[in-house]
Structures are given as C-alpha cells and as structure tokens.
C-alpha atoms as a PDB file:
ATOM      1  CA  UNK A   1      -4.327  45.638 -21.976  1.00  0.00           C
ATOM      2  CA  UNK A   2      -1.998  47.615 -19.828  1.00  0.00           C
ATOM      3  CA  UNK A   3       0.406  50.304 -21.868  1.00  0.00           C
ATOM      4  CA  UNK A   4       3.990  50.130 -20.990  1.00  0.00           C
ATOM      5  CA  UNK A   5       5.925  52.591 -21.834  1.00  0.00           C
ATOM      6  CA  UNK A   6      10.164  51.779 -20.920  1.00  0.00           C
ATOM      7  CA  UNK A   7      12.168  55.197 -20.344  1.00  0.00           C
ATOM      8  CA  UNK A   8      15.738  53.026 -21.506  1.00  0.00           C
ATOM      9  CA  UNK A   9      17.598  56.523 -21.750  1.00  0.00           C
ATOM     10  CA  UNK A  10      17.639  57.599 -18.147  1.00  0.00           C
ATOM     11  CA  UNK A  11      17.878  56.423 -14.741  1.00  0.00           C
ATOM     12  CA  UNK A  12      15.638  57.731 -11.908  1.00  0.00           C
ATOM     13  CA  UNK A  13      15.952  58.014  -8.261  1.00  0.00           C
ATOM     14  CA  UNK A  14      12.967  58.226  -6.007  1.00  0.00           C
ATOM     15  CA  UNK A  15      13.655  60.971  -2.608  1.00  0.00           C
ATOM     16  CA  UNK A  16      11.872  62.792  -0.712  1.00  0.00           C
ATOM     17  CA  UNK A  17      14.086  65.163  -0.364  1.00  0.00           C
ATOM     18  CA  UNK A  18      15.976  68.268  -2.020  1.00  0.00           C
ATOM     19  CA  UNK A  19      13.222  69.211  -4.257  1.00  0.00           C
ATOM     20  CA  UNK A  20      13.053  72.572  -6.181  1.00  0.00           C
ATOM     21  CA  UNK A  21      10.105  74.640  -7.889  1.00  0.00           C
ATOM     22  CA  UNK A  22      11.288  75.028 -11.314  1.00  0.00           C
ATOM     23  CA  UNK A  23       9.178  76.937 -14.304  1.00  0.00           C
ATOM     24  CA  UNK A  24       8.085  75.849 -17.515  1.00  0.00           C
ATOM     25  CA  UNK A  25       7.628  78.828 -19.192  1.00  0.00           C
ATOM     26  CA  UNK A  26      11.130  79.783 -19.558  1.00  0.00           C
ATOM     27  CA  UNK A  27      14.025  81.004 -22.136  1.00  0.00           C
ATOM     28  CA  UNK A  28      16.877  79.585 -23.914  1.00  0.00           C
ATOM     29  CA  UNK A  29      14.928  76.046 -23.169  1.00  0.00           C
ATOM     30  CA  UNK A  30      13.671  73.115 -25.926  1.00  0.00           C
ATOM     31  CA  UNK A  31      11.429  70.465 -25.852  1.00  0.00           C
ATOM     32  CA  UNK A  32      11.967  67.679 -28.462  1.00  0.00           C
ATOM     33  CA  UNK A  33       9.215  65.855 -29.338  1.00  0.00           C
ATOM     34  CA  UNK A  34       8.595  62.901 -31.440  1.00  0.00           C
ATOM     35  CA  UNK A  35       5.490  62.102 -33.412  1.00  0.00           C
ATOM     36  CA  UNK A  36       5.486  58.169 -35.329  1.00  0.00           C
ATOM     37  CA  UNK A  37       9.627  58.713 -35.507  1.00  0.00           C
ATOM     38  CA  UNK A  38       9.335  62.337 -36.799  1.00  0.00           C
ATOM     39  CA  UNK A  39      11.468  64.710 -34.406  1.00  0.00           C
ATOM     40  CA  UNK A  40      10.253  68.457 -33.877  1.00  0.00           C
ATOM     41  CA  UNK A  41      10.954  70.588 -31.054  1.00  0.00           C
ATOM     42  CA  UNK A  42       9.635  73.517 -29.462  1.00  0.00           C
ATOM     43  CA  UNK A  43      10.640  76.832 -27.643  1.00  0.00           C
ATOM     44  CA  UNK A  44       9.710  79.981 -26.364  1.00  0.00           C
ATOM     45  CA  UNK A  45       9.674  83.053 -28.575  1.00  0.00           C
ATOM     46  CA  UNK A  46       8.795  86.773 -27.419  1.00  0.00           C
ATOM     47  CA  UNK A  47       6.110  87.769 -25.589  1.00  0.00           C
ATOM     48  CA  UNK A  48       2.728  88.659 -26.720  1.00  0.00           C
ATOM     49  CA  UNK A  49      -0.650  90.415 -25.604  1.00  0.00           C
ATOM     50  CA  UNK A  50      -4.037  88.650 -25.782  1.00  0.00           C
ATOM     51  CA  UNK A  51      -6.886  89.751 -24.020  1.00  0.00           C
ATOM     52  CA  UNK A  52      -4.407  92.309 -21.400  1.00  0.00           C
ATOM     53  CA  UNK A  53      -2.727  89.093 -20.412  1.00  0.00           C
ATOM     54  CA  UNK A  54       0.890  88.249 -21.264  1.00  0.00           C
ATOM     55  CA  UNK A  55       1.711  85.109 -22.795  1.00  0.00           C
ATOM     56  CA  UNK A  56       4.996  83.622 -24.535  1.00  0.00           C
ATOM     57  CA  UNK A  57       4.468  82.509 -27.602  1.00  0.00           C
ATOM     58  CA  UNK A  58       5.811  79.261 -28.676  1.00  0.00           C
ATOM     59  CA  UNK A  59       8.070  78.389 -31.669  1.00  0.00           C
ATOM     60  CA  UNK A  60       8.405  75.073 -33.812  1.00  0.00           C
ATOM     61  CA  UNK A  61      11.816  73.523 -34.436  1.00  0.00           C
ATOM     62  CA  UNK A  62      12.258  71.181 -37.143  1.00  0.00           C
ATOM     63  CA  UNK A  63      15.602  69.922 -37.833  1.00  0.00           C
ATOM     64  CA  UNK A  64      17.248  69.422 -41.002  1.00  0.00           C
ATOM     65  CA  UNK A  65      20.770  67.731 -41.085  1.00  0.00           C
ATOM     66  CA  UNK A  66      21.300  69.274 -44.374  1.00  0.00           C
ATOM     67  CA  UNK A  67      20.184  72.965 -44.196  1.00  0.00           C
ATOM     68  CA  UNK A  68      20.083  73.557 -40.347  1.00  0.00           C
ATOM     69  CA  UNK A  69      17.026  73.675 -38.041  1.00  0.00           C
ATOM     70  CA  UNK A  70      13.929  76.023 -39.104  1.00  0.00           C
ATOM     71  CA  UNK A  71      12.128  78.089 -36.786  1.00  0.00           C
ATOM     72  CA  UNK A  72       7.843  78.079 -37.829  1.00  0.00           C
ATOM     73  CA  UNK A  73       6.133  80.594 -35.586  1.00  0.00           C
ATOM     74  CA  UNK A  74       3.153  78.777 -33.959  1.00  0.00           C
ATOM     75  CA  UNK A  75      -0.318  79.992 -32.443  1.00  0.00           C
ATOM     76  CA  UNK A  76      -0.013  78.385 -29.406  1.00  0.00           C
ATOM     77  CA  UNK A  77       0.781  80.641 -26.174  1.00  0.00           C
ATOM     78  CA  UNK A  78       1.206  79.603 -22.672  1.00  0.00           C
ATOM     79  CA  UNK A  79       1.642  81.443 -19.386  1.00  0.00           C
ATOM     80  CA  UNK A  80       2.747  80.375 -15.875  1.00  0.00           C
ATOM     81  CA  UNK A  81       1.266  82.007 -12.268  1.00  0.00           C
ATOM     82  CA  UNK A  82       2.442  80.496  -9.173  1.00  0.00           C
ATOM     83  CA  UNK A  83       2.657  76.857 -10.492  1.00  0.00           C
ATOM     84  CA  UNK A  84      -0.159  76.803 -12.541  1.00  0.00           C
ATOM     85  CA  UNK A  85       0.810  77.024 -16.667  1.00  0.00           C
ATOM     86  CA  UNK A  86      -2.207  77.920 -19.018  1.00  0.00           C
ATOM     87  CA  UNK A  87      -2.684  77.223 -23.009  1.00  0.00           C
ATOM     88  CA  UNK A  88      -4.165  79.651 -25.345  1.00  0.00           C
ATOM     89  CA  UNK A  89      -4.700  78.475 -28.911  1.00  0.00           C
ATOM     90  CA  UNK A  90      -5.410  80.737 -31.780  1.00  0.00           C
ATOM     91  CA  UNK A  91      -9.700  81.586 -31.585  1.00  0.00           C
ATOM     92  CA  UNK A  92      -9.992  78.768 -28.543  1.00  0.00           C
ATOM     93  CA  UNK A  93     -10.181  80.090 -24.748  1.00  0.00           C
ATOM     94  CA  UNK A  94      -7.585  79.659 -22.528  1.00  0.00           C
ATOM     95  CA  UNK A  95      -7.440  76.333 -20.410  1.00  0.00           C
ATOM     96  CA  UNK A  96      -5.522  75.279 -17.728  1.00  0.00           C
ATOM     97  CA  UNK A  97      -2.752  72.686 -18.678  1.00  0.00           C
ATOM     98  CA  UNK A  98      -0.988  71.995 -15.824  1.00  0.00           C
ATOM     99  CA  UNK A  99      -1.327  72.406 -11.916  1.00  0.00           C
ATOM    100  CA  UNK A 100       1.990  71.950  -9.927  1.00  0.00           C
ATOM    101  CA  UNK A 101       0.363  72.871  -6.712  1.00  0.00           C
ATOM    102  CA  UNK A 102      -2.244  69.637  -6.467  1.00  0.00           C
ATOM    103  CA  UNK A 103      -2.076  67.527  -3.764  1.00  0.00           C
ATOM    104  CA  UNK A 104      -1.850  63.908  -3.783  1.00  0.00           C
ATOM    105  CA  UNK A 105      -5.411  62.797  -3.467  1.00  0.00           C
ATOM    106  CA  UNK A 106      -6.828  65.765  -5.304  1.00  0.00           C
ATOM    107  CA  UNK A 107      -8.418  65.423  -9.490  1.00  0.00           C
ATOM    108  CA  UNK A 108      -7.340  66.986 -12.341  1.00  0.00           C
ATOM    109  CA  UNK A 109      -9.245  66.902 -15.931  1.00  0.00           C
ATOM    110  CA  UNK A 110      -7.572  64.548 -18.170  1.00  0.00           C
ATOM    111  CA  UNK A 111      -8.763  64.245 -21.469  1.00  0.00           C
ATOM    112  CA  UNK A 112      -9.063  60.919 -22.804  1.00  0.00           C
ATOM    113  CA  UNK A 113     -10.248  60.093 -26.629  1.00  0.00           C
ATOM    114  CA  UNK A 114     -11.982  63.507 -26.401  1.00  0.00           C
ATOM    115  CA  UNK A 115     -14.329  62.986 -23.211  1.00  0.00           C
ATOM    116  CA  UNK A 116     -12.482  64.530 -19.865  1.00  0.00           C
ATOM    117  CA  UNK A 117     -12.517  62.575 -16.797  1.00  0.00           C
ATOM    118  CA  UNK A 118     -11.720  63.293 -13.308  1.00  0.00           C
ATOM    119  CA  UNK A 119      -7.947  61.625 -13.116  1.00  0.00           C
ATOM    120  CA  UNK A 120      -6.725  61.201  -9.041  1.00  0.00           C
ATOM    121  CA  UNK A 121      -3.111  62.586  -8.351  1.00  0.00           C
ATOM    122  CA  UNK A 122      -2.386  59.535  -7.023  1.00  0.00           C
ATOM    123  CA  UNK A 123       0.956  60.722  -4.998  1.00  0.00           C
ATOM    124  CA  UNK A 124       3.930  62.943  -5.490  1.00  0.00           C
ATOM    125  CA  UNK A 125       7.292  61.300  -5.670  1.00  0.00           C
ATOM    126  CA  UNK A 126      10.618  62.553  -7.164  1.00  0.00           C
ATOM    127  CA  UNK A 127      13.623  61.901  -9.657  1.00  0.00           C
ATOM    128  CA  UNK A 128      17.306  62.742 -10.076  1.00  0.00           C
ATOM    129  CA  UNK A 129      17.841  64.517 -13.345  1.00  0.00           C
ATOM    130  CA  UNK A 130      21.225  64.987 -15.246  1.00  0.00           C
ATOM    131  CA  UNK A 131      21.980  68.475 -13.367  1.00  0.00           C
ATOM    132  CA  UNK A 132      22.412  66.377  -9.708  1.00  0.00           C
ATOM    133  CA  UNK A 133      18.891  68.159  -8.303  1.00  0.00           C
ATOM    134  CA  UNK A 134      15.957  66.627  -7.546  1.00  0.00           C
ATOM    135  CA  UNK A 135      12.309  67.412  -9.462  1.00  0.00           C
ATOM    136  CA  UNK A 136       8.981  66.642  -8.388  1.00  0.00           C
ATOM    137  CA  UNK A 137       7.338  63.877 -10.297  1.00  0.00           C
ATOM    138  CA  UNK A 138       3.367  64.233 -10.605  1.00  0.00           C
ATOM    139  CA  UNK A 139       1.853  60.400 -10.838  1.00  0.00           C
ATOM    140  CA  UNK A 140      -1.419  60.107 -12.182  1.00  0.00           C
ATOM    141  CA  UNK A 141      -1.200  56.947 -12.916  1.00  0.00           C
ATOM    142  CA  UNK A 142      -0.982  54.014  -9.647  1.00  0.00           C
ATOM    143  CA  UNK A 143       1.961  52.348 -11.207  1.00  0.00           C
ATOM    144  CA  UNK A 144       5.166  51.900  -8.509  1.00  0.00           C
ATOM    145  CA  UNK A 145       7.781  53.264 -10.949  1.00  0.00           C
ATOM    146  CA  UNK A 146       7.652  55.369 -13.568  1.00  0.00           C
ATOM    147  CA  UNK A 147       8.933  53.046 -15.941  1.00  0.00           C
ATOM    148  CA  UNK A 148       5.787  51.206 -15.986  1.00  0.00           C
ATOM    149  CA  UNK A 149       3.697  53.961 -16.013  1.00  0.00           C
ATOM    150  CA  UNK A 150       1.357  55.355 -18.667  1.00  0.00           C
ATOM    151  CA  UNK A 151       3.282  58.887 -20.265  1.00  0.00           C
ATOM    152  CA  UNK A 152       0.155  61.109 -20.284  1.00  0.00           C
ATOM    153  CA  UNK A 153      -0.204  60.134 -16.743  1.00  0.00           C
ATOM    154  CA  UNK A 154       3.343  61.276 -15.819  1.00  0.00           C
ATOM    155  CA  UNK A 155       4.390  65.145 -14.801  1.00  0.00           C
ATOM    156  CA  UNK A 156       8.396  66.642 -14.345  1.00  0.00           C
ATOM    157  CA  UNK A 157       7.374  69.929 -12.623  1.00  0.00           C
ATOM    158  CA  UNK A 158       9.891  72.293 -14.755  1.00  0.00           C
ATOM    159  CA  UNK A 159       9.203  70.004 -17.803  1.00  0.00           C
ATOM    160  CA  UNK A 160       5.829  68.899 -18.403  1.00  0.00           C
ATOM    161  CA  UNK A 161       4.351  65.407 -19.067  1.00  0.00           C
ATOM    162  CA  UNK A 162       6.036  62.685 -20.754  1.00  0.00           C
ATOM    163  CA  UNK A 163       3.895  62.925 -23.805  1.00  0.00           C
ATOM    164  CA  UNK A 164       3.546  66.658 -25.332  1.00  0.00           C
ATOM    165  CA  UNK A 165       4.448  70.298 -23.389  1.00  0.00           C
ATOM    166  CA  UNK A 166       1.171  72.104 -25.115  1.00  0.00           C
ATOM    167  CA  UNK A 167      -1.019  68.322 -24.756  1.00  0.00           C
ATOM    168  CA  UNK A 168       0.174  67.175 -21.510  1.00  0.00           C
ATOM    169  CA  UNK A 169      -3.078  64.945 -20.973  1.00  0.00           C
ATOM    170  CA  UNK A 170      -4.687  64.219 -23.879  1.00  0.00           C
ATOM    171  CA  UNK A 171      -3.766  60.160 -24.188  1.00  0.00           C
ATOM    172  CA  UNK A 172      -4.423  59.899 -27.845  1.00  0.00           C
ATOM    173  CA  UNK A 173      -2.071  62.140 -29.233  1.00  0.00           C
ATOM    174  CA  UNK A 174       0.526  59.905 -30.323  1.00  0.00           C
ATOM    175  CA  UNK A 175       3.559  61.924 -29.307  1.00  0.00           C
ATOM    176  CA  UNK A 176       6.554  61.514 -26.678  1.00  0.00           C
ATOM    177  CA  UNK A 177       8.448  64.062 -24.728  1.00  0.00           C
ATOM    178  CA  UNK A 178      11.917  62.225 -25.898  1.00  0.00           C
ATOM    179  CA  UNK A 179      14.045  64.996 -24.608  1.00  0.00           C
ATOM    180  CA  UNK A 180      14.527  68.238 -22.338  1.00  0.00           C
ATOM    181  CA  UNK A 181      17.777  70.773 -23.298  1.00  0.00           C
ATOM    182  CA  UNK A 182      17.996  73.859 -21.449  1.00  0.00           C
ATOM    183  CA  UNK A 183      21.085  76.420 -22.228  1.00  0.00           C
ATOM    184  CA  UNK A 184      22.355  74.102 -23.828  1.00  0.00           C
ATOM    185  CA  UNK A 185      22.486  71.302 -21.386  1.00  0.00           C
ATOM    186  CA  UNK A 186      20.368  68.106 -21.840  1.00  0.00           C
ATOM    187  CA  UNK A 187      18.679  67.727 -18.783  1.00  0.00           C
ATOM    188  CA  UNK A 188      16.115  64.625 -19.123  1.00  0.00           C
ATOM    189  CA  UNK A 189      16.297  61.973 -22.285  1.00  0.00           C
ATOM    190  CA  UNK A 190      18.811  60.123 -24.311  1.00  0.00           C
ATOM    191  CA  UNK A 191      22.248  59.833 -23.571  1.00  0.00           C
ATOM    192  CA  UNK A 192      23.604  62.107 -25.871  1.00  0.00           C
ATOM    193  CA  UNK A 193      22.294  65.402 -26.833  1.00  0.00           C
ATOM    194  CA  UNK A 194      23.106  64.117 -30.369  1.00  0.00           C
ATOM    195  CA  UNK A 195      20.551  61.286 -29.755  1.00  0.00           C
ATOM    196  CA  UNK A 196      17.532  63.630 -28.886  1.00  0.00           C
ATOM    197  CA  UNK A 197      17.125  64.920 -32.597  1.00  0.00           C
ATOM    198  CA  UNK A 198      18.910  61.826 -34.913  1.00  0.00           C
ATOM    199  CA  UNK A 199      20.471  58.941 -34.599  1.00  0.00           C
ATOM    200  CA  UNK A 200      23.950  59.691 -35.937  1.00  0.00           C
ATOM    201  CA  UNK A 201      27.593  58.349 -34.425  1.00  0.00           C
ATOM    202  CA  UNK A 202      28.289  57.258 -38.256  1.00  0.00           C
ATOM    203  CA  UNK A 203      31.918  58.997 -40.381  1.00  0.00           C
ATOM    204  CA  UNK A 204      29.704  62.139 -41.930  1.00  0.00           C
ATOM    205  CA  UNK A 205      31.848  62.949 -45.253  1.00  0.00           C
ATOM    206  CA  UNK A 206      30.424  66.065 -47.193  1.00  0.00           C
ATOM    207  CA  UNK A 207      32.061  66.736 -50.991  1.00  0.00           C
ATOM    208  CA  UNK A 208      31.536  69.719 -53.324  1.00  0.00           C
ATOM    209  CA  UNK A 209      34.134  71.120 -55.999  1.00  0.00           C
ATOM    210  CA  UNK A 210      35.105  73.721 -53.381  1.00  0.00           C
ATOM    211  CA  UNK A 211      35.374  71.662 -50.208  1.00  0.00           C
ATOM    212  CA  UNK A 212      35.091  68.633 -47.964  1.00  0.00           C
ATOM    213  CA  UNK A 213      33.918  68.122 -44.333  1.00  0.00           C
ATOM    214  CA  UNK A 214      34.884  64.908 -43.232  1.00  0.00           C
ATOM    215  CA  UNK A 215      34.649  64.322 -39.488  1.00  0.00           C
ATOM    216  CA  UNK A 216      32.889  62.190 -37.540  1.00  0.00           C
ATOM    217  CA  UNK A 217      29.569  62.636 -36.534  1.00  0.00           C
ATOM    218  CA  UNK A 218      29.114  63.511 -33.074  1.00  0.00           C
ATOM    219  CA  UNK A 219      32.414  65.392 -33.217  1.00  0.00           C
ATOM    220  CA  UNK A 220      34.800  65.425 -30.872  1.00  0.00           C
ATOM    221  CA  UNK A 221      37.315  67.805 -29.249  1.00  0.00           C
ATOM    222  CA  UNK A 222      37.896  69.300 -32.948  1.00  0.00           C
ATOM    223  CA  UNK A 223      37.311  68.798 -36.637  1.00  0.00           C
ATOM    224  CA  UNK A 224      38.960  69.854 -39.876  1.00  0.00           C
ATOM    225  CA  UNK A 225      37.497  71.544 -43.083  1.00  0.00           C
ATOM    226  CA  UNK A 226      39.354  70.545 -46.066  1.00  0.00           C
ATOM    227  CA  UNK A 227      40.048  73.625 -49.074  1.00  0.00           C
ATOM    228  CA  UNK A 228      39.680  71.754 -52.423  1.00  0.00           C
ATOM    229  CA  UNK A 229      41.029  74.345 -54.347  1.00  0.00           C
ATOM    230  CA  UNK A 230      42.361  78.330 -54.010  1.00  0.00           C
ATOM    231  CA  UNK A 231      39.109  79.521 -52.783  1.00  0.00           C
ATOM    232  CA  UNK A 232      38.781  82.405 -50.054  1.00  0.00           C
ATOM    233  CA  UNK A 233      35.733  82.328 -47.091  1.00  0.00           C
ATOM    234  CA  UNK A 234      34.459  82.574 -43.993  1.00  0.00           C
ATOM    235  CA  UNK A 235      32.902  79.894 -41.371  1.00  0.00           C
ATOM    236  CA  UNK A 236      30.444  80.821 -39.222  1.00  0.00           C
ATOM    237  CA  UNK A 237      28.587  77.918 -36.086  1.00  0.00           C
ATOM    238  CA  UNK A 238      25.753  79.180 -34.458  1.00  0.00           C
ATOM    239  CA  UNK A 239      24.300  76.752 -31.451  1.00  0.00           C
ATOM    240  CA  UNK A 240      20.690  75.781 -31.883  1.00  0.00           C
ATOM    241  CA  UNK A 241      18.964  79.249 -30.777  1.00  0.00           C
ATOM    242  CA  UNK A 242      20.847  81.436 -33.627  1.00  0.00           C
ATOM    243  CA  UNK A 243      24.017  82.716 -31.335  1.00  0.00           C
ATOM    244  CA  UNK A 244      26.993  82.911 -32.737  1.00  0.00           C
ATOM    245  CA  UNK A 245      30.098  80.249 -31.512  1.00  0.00           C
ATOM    246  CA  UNK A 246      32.568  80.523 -34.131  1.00  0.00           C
ATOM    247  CA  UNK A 247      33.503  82.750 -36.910  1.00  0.00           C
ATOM    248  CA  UNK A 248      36.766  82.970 -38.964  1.00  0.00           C
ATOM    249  CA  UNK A 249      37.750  83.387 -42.115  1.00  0.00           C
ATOM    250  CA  UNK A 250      40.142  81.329 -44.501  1.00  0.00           C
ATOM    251  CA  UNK A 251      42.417  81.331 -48.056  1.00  0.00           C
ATOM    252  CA  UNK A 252      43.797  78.307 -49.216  1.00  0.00           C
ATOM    253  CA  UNK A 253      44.019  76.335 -46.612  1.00  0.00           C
ATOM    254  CA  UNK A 254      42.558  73.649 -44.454  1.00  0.00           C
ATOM    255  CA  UNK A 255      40.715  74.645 -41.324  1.00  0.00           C
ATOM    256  CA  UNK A 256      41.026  73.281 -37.810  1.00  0.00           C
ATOM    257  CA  UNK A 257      38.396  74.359 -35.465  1.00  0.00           C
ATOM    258  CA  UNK A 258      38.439  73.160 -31.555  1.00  0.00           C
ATOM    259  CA  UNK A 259      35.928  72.368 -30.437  1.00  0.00           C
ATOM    260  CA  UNK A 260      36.910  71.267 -26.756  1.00  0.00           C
ATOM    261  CA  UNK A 261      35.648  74.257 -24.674  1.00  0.00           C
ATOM    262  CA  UNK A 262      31.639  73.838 -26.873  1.00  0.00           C
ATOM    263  CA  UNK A 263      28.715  73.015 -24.521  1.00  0.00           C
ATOM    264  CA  UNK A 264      27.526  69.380 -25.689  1.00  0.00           C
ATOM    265  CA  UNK A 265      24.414  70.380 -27.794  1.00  0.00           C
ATOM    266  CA  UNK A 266      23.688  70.717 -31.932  1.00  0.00           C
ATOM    267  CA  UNK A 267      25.221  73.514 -34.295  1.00  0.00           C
ATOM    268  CA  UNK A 268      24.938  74.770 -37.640  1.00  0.00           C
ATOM    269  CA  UNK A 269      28.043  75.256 -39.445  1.00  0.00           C
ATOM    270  CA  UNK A 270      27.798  77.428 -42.439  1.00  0.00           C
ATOM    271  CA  UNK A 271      30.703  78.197 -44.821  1.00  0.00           C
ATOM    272  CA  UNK A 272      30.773  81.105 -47.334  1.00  0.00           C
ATOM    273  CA  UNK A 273      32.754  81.229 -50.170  1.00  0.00           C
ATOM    274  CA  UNK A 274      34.357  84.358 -52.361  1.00  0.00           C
ATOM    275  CA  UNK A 275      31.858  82.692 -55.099  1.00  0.00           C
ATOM    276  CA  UNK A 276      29.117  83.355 -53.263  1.00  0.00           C
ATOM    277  CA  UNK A 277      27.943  79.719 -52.191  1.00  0.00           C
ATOM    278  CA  UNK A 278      26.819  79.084 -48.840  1.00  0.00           C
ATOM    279  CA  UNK A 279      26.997  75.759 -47.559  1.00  0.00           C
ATOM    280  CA  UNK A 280      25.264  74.698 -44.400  1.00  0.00           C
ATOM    281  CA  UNK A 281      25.824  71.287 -42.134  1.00  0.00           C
ATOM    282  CA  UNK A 282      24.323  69.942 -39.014  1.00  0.00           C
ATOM    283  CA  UNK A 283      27.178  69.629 -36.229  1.00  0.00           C
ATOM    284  CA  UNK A 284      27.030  67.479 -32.609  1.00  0.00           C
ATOM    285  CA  UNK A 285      28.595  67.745 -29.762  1.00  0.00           C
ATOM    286  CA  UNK A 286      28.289  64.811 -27.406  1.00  0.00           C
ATOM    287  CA  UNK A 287      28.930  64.664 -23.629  1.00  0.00           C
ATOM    288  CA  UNK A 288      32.270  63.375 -22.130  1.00  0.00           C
END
C-alpha cells in the first residue's frame, strides 16, 4: 500500500527558475527531528581531523522546557565537496550521503530495510521556501507533488531529505525532518518556530517563593517577571546556540523585558538570585 506522507505546515511552489546552490554543512544552522513524537535536533560543532580529512562534527539538541536545551556531543561527522556531503561514523568508513550534482535519469544507492538498491532520480523540480528563494528539490520518488511523495525519497539541496540529515535514505528509520532554522530564521516546517520543538500557545505561569513568570507562551512583543519578595538578581536569555540576548540585573521590583526587536526563534531565560538559586525557563518567540 502506497505511503502518504501530507507536509500540512508549508506551501510549495514548483519553478524552474531562480534556483541557488546552498550547503549543508554549515554554522549557526539546526535540524529538528522527530522520532515516534520525541523532538531532538542537531547542529554543527567544531571541526575535527580523521584520517587528514576535515570534517564537522555534529551535535545533539534535546530540548527541555524546564531546564533549557542540552547539547550531547555525537560521533557522527560529515563533510561537503562541490555538492557532494559524506558521513563518517565512529569505527565505520566514510559513505557518501548525498549527491546534489545527479542528473535526472541517473541512480543513487538507497538503502531500504538494510539491502541497497539502485533508486532513479526521477527529475529535478523546485520549491519556494520561507526566505522568498527558490531550492532545488531532488525526487526520487515518481509522485507529481511532493505532498504525496514518500520522505526518504525527497531531497531540499541546502537541507537534506525529508526524513533524517545523517540517514537521508534509509526508509526504515522512523524519523521526520519536521523543521529547518538557520540564524535564527525558520526556513522550512511548521508555522511557528515555536511549533518545530513543542506544541505550546497555552498561559505558561511559573511560581516559586522568590518569583513568578507569568506570560504567555509564545510571547509576544514583551513579558514581565514578577519579584515576590525583596530579593536582588540578575536575568540573563541566551538564543538556542548559547549567545547572549539579554542581561540585566534587578532589586525589588518587577521586570519588563521587550522583546519586540528578538528574531522569532527559542530562548533560555535564566534568573539568578542574591540566594544563590538559578532558575531556568524555555522562552518563544513566534513570527508576526
């Protein structure tokens, strides 16, 4: 029976025209995945020597709406030459992943319940992503629309395959591409940046004996901290790769921070107090 697989979060436009030749392997760029409704993401890390060859190694992002998103170092590294992006695993050889210079008409080894076939490029078309440019789109699979076509079989030069960055064609992985952010800007996926790792949009009310946060959840063009009691500390928000938005510090009072001028994308906020408690909360920024 034939797999359909319904992209509802984005709307594509076939042309022929105004194409580019993004990379993949890339900085300040995130690739959230999703695996039987858990969300992970991954990123690109330093580079490292294996071999005499130069690869970036990869980072895994796991997000927790209570103590911010954690960073796990990973062994997989990839590198990119002239359209062609390469996957070294820890004690496995290196194997070509991805081939953004086939032809329609030409084969590419797709691996399929663990035995590789031969899979036919069957043509080349392209979509309309949220920056206004035009990517190439890599179908493997004969269906007229992408929308009806089977994920693994599906390529976004500058993105990867609809199912995983490191297994673009292996069809029995389980996993979906669900979104694409790069500096900060969501590029390919849900609405809402805030949609690609949870599905908040609910009143998010936080309450210790020190303080409150009470905003809603995407925020908006600001929020507001509420000081329980006399208590002196700082407040720090750092976007999603570690860099520091925001800091100021407070004493007995509530504080306002605007929020109007943030890139839509997911923060950590983390407040300090003179009693040496730290306390950390997932912040979103939608779109407008």
């Amino acid at each position: 029976m034939k797999k359909i697989f319904f992209i509802s979060f984005c709307f594509f436009i076939y042309q022929s025209f105004g194409q580019i030749k993004p990379t993949i392997v890339k900085n300040d760029a995130i690739w959230v995945q999703e695996l039987v409704h858990n969300i992970f993401g991954y990123t690109f890390a330093e580079d490292t020597i294996i071999n005499n060859i130069t690869y970036k190694k990869l980072n895994r992002l796991i997000p927790n709406f209570d103590n911010g998103t954690t960073s796990y170092k990973t062994d997989y590294y990839l590198r990119e030459d002239s359209g062609s992006v390469y996957l070294k695993e820890k004690y496995e050889i290196e194997k070509l992943i991805y081939d953004f210079n086939l032809m329609a008409g030409d084969s590419f080894n797709i691996e399929h319940g663990g035995v590789i076939e031969k899979r036919k490029l069957y043509r080349i078309d392209s979509t309309q992503l949220n920056d206004n440019r035009y990517y190439k789109v890599y179908f493997f699979d004969s269906a007229d629309v992408i929308e009806f076509a089977l994920p693994e079989y599906i390529w976004i030069e500058g993105i990867g395959s609809l199912v995983s960055l490191i297994y673009p064609n292996e069809t029995d992985r389980r996993t979906t591409t669900k979104c694409f952010i790069e500096n900060n800007i969501k590029y390919y996926g849900s609405k809402h940046i805030a949609d690609c790792f949870h599905p908040l949009g609910i009143e998010d009310t936080k309450k210790t004996d020190e303080l409150t946060l009470n905003f809603t959840n995407p925020i908006k063009d600001n929020f507001i901290i509420t000081l329980n009691k006399k208590t002196n500390g700082c407040v720090a928000i750092y976007d999603l790769l570690g860099n520091i938005i925001y800091k100021d510090c407070f004493y007995n009072n509530n504080i306002f921070i605007h929020t109007i001028n943030w890139k839509a994308g997911l923060y950590n906020l983390v407040i300090t107090t003179d009693q040496t408690k730290t306390y950390t909360h997932k912040i979103l920024r939608n779109e407008y």
